[in-house]
C-alpha atoms as a PDB file:
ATOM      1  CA  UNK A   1     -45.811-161.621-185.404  1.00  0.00           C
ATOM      2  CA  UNK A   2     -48.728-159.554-185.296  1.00  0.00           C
ATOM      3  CA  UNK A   3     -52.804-159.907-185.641  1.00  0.00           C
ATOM      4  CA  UNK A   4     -54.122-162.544-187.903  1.00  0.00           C
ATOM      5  CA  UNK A   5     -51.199-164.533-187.515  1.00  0.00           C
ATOM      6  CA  UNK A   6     -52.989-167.945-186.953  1.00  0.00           C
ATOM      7  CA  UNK A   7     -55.569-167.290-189.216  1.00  0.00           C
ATOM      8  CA  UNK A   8     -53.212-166.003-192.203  1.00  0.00           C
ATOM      9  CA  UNK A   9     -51.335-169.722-191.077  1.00  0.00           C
ATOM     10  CA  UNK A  10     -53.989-172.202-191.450  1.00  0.00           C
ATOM     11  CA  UNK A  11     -55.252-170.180-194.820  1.00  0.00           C
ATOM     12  CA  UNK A  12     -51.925-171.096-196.364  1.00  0.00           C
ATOM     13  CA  UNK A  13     -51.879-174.621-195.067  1.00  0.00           C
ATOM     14  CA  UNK A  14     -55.733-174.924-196.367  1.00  0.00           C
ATOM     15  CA  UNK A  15     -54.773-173.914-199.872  1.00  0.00           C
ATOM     16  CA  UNK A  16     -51.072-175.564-199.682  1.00  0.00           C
ATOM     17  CA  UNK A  17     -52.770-178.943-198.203  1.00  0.00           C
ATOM     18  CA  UNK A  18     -50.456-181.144-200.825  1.00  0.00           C
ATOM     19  CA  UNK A  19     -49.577-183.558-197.898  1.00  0.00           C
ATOM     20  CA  UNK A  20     -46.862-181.271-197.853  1.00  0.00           C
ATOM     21  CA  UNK A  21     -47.581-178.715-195.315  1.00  0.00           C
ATOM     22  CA  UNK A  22     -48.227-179.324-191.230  1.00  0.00           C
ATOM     23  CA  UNK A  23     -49.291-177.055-188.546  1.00  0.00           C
ATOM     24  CA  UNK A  24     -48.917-177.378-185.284  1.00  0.00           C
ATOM     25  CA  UNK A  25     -50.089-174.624-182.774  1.00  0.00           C
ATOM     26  CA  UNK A  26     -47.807-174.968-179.225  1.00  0.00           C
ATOM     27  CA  UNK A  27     -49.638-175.567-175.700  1.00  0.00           C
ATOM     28  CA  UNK A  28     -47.753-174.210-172.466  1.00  0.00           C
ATOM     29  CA  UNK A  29     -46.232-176.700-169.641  1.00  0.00           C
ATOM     30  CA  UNK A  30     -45.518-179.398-172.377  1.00  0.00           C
ATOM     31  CA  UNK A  31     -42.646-181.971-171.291  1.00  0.00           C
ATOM     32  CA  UNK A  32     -40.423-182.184-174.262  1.00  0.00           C
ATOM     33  CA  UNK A  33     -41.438-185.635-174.895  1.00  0.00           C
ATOM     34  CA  UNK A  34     -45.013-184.211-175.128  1.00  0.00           C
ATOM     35  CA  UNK A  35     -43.828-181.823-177.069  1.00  0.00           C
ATOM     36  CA  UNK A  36     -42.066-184.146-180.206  1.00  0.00           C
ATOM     37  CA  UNK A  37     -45.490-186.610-179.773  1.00  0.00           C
ATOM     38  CA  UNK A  38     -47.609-183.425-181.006  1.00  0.00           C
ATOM     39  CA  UNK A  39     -45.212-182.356-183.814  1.00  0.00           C
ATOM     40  CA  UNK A  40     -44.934-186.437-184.752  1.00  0.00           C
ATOM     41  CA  UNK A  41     -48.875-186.000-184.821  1.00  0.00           C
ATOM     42  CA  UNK A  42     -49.296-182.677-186.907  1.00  0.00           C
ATOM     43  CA  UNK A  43     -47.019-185.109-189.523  1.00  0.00           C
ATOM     44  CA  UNK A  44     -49.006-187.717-189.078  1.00  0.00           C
ATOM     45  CA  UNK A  45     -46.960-190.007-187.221  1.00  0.00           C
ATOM     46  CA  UNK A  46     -48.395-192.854-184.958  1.00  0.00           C
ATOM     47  CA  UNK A  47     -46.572-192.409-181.617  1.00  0.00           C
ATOM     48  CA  UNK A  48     -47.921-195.845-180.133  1.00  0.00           C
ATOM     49  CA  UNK A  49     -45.473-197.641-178.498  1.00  0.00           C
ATOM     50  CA  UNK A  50     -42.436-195.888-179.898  1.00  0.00           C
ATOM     51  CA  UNK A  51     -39.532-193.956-177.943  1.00  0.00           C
ATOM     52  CA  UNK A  52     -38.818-191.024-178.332  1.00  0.00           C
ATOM     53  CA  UNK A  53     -35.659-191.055-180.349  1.00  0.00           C
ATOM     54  CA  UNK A  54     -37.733-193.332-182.421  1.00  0.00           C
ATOM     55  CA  UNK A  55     -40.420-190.768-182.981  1.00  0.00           C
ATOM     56  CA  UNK A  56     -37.578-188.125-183.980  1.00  0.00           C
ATOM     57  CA  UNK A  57     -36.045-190.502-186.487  1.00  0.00           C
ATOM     58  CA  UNK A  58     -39.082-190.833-187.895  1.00  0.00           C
ATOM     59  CA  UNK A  59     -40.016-187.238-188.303  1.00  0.00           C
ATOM     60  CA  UNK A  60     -36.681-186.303-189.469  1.00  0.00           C
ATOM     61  CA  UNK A  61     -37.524-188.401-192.401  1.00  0.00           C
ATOM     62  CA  UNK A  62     -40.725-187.631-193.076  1.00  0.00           C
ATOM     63  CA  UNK A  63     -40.268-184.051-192.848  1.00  0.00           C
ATOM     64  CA  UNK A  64     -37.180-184.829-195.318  1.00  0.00           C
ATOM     65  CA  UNK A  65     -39.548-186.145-197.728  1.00  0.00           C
ATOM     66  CA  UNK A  66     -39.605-183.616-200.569  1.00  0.00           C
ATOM     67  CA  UNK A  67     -40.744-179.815-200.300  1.00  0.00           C
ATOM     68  CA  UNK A  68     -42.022-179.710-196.980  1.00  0.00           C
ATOM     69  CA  UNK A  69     -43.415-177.278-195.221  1.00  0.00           C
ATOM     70  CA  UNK A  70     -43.825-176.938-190.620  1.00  0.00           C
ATOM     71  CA  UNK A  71     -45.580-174.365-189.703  1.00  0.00           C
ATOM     72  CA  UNK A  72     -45.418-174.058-185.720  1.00  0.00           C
ATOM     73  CA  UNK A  73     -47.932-171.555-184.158  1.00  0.00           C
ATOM     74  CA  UNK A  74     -47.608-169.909-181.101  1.00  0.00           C
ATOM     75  CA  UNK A  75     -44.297-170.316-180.762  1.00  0.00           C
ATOM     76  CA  UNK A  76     -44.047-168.057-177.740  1.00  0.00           C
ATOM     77  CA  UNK A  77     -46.108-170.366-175.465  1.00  0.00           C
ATOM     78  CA  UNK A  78     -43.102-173.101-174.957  1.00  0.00           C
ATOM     79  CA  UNK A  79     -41.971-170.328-172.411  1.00  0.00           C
ATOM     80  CA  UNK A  80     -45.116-170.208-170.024  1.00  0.00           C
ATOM     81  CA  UNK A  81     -46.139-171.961-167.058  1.00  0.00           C
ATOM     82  CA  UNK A  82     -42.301-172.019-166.379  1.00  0.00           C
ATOM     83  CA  UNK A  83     -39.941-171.550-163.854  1.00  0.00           C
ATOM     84  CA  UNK A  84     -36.927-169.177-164.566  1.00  0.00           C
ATOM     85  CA  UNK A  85     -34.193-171.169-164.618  1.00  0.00           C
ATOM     86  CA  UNK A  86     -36.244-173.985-166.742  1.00  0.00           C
ATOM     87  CA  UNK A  87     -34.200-175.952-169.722  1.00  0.00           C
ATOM     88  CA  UNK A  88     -37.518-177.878-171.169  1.00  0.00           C
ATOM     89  CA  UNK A  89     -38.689-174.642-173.587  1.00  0.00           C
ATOM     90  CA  UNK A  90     -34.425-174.361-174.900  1.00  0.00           C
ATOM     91  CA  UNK A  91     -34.653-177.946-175.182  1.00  0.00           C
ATOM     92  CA  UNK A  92     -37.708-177.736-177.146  1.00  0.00           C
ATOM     93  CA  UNK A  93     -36.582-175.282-179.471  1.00  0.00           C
ATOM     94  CA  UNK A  94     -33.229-176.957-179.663  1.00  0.00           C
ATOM     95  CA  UNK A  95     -35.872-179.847-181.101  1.00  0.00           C
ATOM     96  CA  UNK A  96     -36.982-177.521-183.772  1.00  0.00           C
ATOM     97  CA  UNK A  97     -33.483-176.312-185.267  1.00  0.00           C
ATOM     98  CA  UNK A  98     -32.527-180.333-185.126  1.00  0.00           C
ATOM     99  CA  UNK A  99     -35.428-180.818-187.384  1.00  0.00           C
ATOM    100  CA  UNK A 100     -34.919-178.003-189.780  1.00  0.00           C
ATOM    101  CA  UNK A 101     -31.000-178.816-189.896  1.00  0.00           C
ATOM    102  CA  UNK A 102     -31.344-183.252-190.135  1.00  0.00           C
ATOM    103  CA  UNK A 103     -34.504-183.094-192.960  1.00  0.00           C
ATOM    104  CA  UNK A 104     -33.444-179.808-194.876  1.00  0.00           C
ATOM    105  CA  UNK A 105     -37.163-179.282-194.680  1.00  0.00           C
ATOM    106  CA  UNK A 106     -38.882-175.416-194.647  1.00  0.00           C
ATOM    107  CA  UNK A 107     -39.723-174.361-190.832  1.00  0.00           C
ATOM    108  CA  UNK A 108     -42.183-171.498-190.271  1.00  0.00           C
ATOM    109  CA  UNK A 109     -41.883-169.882-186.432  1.00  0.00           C
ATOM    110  CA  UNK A 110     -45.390-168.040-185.791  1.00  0.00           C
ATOM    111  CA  UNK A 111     -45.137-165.913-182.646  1.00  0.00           C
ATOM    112  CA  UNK A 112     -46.023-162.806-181.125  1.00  0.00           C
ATOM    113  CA  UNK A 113     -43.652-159.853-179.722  1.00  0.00           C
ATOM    114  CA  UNK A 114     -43.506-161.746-176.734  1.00  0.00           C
ATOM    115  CA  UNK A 115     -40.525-164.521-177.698  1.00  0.00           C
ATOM    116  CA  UNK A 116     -38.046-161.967-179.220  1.00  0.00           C
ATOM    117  CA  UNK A 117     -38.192-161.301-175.237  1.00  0.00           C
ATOM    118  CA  UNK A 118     -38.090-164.872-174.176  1.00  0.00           C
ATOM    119  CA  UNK A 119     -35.019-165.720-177.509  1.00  0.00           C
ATOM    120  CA  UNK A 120     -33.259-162.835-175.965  1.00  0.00           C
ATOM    121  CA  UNK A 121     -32.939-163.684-171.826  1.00  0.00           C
ATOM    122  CA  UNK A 122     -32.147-167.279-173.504  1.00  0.00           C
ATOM    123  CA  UNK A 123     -30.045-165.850-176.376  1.00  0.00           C
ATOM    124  CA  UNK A 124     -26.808-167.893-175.718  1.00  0.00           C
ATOM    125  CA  UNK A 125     -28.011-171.224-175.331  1.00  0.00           C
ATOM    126  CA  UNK A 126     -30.897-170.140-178.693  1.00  0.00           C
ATOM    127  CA  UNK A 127     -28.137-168.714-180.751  1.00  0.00           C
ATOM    128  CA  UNK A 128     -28.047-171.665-183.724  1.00  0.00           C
ATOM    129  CA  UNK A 129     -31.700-171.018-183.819  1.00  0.00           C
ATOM    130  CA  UNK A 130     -31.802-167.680-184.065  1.00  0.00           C
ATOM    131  CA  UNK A 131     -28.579-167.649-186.741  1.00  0.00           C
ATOM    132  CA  UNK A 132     -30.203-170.010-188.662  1.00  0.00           C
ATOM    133  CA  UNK A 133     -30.811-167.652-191.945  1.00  0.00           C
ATOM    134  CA  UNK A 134     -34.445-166.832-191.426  1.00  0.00           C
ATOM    135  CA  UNK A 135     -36.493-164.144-192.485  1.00  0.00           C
ATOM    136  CA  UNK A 136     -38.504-162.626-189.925  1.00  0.00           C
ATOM    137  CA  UNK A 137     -41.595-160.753-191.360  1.00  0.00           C
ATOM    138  CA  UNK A 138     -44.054-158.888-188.920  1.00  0.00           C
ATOM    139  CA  UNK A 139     -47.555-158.355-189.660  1.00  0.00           C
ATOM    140  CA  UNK A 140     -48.968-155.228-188.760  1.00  0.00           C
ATOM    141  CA  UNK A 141     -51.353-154.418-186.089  1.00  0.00           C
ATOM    142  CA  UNK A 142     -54.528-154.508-188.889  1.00  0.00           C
ATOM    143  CA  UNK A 143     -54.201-155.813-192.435  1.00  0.00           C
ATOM    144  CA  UNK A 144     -53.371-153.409-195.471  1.00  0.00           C
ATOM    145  CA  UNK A 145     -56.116-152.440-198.171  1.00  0.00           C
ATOM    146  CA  UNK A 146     -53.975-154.824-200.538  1.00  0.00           C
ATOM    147  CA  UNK A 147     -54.611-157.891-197.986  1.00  0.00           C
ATOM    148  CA  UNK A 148     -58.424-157.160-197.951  1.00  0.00           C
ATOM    149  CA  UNK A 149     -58.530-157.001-201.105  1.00  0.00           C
ATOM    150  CA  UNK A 150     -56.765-160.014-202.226  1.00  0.00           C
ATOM    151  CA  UNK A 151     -58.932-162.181-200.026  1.00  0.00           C
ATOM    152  CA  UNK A 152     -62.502-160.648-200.906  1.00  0.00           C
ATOM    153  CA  UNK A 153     -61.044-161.189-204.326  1.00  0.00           C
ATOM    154  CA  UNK A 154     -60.107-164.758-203.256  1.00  0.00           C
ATOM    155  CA  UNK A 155     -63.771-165.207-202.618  1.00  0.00           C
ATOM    156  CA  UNK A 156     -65.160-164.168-205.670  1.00  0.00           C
ATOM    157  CA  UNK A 157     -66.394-161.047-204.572  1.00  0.00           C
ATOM    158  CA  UNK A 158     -65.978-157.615-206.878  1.00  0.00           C
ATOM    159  CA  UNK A 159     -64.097-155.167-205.204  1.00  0.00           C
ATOM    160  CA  UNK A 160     -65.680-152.524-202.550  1.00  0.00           C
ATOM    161  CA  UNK A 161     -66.901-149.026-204.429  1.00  0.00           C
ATOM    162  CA  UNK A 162     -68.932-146.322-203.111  1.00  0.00           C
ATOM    163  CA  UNK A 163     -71.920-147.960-204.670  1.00  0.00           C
ATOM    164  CA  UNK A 164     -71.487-150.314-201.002  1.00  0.00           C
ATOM    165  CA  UNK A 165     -71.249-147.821-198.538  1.00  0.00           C
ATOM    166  CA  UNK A 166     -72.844-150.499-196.143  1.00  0.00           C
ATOM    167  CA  UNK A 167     -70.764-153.449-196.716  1.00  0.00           C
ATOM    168  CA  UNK A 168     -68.013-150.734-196.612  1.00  0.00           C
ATOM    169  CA  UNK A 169     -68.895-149.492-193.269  1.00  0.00           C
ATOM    170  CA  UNK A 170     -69.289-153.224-191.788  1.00  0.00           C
ATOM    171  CA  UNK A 171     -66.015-153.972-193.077  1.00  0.00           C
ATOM    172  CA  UNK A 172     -64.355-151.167-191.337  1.00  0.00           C
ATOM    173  CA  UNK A 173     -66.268-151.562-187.764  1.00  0.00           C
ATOM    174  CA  UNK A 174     -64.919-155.565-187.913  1.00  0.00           C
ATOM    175  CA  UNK A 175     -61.355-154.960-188.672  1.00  0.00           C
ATOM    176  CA  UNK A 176     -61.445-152.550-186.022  1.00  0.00           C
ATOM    177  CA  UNK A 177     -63.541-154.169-183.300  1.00  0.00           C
ATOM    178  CA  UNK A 178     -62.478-158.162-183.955  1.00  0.00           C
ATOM    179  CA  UNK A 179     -60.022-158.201-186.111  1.00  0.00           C
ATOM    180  CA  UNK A 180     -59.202-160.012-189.277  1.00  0.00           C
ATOM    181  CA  UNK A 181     -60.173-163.607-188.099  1.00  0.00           C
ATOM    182  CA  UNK A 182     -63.940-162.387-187.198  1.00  0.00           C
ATOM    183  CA  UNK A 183     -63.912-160.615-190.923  1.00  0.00           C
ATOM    184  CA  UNK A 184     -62.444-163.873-192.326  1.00  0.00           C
ATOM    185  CA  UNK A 185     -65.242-166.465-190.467  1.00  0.00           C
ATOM    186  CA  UNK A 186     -68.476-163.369-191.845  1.00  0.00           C
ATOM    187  CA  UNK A 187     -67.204-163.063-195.144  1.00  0.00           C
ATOM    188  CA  UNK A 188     -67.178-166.747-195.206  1.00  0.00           C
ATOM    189  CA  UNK A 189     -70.319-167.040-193.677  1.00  0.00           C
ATOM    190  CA  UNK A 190     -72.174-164.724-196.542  1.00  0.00           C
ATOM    191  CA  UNK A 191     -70.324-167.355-198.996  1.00  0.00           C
ATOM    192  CA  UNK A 192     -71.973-169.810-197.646  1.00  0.00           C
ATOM    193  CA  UNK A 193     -75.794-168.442-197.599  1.00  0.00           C
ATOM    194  CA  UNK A 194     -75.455-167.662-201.527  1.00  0.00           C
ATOM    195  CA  UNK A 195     -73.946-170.847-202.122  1.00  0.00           C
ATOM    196  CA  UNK A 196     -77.197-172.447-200.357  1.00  0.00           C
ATOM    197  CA  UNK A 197     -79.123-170.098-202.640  1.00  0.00           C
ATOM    198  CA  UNK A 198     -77.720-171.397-206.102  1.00  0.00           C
ATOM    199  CA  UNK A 199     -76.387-167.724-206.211  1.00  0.00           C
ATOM    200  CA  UNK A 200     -73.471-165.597-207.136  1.00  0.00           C
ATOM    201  CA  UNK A 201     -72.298-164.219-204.256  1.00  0.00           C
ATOM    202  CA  UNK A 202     -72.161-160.511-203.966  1.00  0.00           C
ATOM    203  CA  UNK A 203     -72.471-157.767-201.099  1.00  0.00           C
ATOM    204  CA  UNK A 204     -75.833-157.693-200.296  1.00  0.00           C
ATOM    205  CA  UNK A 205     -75.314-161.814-199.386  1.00  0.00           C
ATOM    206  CA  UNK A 206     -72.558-160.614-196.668  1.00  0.00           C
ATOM    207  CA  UNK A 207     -74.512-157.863-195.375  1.00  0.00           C
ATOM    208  CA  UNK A 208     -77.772-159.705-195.479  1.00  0.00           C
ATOM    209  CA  UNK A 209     -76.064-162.781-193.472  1.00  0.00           C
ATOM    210  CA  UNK A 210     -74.204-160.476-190.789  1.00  0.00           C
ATOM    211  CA  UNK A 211     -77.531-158.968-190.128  1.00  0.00           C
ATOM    212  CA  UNK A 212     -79.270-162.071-189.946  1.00  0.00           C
ATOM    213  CA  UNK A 213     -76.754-163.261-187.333  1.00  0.00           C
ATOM    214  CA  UNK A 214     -76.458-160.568-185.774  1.00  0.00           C
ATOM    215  CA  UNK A 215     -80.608-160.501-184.507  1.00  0.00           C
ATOM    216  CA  UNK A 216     -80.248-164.021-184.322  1.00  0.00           C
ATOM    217  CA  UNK A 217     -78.141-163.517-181.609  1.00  0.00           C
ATOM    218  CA  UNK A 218     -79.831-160.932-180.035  1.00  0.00           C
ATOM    219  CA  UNK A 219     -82.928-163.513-179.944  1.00  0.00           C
ATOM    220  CA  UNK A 220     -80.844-165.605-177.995  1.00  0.00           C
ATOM    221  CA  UNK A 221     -79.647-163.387-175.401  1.00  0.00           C
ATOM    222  CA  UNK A 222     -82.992-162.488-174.799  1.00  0.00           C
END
């Protein structure tokens, strides 16, 4: 739970992509056959002409196969577009503890706040889930120093000093104004002009390409 959730998941299924880790990021009003035809997808299972207790055979399997690795996103969006007294999102998530419990393989629930609410009005019929040994970690509301560090780090980049002040100060204003994603996507984006340039990337790169963007776009609002 928390900001950068999504982001921070598909970052550790980018560098974790062994064939051994899926994502799958939840849509609201899904049926629950729907619902096991995506995750049979995200493992890259053909779903053509194959019932559903076909399909979950198959995926318990597959994600049986090995050190695997499900990470399911948005977790918390089974629960819209319901009606109150709807089974389809317990069923659903009665799907996901079958899966962990018949493969033995790893299960990662990404969620905001919003489903402890939803696992709590439902917390009899969700009580194998939730007593199924996991360890819930929150992310907090921005990311630490340490996390900003360890991914400019990640991107060859030295660390920030007071040599920087304006790659300092641009850092700050999109952590607080966007978030971590939007910081993420720029950071990448000054990566990728020094690449181009046959060049090591450093600071001036990310603030050179943020400006550059940044009166690009106000040439096209124009």
């Amino acid at each position: 739970m928390g900001t950068g959730k999504s982001t921070n998941s598909l970052e550790y299924k980018r560098i974790n992509n062994h064939g051994r880790t899926s994502y799958y990021r939840c849509e609201p009003g899904l049926t629950f056959l729907q619902f096991v035809t995506e995750i049979a997808r995200a493992h890259g299972i053909v779903s053509k002409k194959q019932t559903h207790l076909r399909l979950r055979e198959k995926l318990y399997t597959v994600h049986g196969a090995g050190s695997r690795l499900f990470i399911i996103d948005e977790f918390h969006q089974l629960f819209l577009r319901r009606g109150r007294n709807e089974t389809t999102p317990i069923l659903q998530c009665e799907f996901v503890r079958a899966l962990h419990d018949m493969s033995g393989g790893g299960i990662a629930i990404v969620s905001t706040d919003a489903l402890a609410e939803h696992l709590i009005d439902n917390k009899a019929a969700l009580a194998q889930l939730l007593d199924r040994g996991t360890i819930r970690a929150a992310l907090p509301d921005k990311p630490s120093a340490e996390d900003a560090r360890t991914f400019i780090k990640s991107l060859g980049l030295p660390l920030l000093s007071d040599r920087e002040p304006q790659a300092s100060a641009l850092i700050a204003d999109i952590l607080k104004s966007s978030g971590l994603r939007k910081l993420t996507l720029h950071l990448r984006d000054g990566a990728a002009s020094a690449a181009k340039l046959g060049e090591q990337y450093t600071w001036a790169h990310f603030v050179a390409t943020f400006e550059n963007l940044q009166s690009l776009g106000k040439r096209r609002g124009q």
